[in-house]
N, C-alpha and C. Protein backbone atom coordinates (compact mmCIF):
# COMPACT_ATOMS: atom_id res chain seq x y z
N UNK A 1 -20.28 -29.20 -12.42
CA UNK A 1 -20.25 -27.77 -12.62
C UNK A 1 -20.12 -27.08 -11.26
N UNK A 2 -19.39 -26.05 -11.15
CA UNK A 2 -18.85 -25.41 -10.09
C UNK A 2 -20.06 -24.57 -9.58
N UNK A 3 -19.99 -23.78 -8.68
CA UNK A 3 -20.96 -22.72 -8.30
C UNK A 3 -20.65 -21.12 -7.81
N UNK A 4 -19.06 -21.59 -8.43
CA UNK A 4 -18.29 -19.84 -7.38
C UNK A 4 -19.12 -18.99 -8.22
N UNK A 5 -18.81 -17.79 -7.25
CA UNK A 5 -19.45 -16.32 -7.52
C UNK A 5 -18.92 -15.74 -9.01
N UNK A 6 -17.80 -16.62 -9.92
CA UNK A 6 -17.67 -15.97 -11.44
C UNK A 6 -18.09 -16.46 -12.16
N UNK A 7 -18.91 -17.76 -12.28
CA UNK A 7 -18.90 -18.52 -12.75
C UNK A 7 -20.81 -17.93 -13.38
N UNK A 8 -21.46 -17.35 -11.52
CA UNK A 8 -22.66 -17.40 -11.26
C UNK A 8 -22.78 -15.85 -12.30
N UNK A 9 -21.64 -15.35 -12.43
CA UNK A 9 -21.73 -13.42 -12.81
C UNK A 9 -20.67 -13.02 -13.24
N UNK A 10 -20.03 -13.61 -14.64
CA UNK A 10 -18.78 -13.36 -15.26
C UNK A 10 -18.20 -11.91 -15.12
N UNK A 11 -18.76 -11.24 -15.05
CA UNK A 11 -18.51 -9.86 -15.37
C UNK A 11 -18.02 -9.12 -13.54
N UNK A 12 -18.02 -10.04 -12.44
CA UNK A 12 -17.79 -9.69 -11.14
C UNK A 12 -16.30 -10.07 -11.28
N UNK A 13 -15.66 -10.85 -11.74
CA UNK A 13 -14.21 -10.43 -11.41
C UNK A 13 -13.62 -9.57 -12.25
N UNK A 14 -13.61 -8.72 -13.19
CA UNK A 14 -13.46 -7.66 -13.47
C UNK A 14 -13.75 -6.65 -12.59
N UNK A 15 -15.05 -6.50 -11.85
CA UNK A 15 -15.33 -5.67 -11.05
C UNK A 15 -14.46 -5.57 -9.44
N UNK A 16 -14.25 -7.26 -9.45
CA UNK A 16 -12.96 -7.22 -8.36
C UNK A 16 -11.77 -6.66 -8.68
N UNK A 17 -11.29 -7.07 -9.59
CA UNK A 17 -9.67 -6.87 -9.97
C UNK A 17 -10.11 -5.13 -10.11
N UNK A 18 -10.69 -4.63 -10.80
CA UNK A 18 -11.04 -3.21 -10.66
C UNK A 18 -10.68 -2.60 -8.99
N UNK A 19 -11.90 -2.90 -8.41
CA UNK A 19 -11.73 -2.34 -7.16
C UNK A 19 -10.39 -2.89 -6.40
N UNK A 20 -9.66 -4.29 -6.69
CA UNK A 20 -8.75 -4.34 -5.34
C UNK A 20 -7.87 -3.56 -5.87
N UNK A 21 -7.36 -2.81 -7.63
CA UNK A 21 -6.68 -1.80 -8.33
C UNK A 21 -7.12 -0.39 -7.47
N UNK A 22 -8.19 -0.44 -7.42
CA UNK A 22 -8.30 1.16 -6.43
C UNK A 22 -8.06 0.95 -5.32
N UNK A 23 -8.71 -0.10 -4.41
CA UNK A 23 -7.86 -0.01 -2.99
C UNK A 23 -6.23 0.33 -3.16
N UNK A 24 -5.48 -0.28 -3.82
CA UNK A 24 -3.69 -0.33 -3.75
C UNK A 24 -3.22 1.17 -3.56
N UNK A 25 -4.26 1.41 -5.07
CA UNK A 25 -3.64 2.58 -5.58
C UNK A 25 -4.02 3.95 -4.08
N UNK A 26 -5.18 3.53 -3.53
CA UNK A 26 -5.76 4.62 -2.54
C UNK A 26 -4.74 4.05 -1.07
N UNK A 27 -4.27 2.98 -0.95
CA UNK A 27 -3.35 2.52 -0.10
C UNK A 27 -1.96 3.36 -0.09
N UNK A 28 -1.57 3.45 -1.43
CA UNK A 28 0.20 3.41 -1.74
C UNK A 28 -0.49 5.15 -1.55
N UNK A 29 -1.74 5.65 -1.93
CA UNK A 29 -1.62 7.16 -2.20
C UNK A 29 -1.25 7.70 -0.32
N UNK A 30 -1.92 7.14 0.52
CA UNK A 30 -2.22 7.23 2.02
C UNK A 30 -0.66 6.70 2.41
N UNK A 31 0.28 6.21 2.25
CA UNK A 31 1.50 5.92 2.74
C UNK A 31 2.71 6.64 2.05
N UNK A 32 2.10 7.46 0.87
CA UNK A 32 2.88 8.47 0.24
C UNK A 32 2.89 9.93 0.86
N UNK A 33 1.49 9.60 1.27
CA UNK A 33 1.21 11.06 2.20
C UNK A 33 1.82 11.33 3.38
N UNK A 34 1.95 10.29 4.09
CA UNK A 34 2.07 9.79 5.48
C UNK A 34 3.80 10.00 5.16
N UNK A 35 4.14 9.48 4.00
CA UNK A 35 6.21 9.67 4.32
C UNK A 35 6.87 10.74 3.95
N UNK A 36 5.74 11.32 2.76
CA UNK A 36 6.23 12.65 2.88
C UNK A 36 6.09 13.83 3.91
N UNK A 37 4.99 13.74 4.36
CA UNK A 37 4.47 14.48 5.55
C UNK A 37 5.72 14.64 6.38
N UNK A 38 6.08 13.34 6.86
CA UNK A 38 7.44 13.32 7.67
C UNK A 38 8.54 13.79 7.06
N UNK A 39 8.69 14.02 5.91
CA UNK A 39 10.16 14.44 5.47
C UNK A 39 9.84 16.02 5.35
N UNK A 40 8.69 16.32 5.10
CA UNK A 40 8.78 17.97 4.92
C UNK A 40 8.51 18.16 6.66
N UNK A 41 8.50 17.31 7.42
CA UNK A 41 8.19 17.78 8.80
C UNK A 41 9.82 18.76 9.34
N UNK A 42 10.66 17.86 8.83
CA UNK A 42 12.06 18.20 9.36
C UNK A 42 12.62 18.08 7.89
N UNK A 43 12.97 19.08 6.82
CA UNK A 43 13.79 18.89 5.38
C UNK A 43 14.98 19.32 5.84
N UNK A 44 15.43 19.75 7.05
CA UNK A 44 16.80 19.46 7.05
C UNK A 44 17.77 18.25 7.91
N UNK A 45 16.51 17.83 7.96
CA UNK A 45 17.08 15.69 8.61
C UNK A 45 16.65 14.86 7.92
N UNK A 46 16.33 15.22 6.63
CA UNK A 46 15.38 14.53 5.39
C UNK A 46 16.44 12.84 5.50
N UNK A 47 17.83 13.04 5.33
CA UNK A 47 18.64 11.76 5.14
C UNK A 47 18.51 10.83 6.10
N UNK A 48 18.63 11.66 7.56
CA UNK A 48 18.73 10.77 8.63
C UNK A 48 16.98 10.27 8.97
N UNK A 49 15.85 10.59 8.43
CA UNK A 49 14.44 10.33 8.10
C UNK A 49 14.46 9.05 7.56
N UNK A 50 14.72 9.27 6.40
CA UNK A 50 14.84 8.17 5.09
C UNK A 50 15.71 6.90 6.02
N UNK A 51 16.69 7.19 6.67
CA UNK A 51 17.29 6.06 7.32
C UNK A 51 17.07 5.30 8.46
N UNK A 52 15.99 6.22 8.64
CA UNK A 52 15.06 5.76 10.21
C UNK A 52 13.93 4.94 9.17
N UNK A 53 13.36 5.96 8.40
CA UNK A 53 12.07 4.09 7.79
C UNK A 53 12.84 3.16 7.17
N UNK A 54 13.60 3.47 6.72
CA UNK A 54 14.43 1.72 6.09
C UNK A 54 14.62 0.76 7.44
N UNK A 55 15.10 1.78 8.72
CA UNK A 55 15.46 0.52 9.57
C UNK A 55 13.88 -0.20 10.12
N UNK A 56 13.24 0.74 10.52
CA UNK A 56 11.83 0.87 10.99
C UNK A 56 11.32 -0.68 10.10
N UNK A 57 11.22 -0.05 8.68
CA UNK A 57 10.92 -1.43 7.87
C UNK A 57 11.59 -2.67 7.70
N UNK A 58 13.18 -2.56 7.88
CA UNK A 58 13.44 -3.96 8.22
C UNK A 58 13.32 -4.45 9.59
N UNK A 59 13.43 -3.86 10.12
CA UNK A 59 13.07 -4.25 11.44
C UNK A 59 12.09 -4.70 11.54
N UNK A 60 10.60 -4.29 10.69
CA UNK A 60 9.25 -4.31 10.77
C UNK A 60 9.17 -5.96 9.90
N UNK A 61 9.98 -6.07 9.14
CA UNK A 61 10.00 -7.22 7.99
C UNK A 61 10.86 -8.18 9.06
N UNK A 62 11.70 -8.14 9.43
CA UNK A 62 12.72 -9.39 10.09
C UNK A 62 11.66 -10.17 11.22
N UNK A 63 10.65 -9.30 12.08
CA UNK A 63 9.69 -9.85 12.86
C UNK A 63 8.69 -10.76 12.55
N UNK A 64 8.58 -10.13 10.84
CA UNK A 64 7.75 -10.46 10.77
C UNK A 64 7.65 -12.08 10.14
């Protein structure tokens, strides 16, 4: 017989999968803020914006 922490308190991975659902969601809300922020910073370079984080992110992804 095993001894992990779901085994010891069935009802704690629900309470995980719960909370790592609110971290994401409080994650994706904080990087929604953060890209729009920048596009209403300048709405009339909104295109050439949008084409600076795509490179930003592949660039950010090819390193990585």
């Amino acid at each position: 017989m095993s001894d992990g922490k779901y085994e010891r308190n069935p009802n704690q991975l629900d309470e995980d999968l719960k909370a790592n659902m609110e971290r994401l969601e409080r994650k994706k809300d904080h990087i929604e803020q953060l890209v729009l922020g920048t596009f209403k910073s300048d709405p009339v370079r909104q295109d050439e914006t949008f084409s600076i984080f795509v490179e930003v992110l592949r660039d950010w992804k090819l390193r990585k």
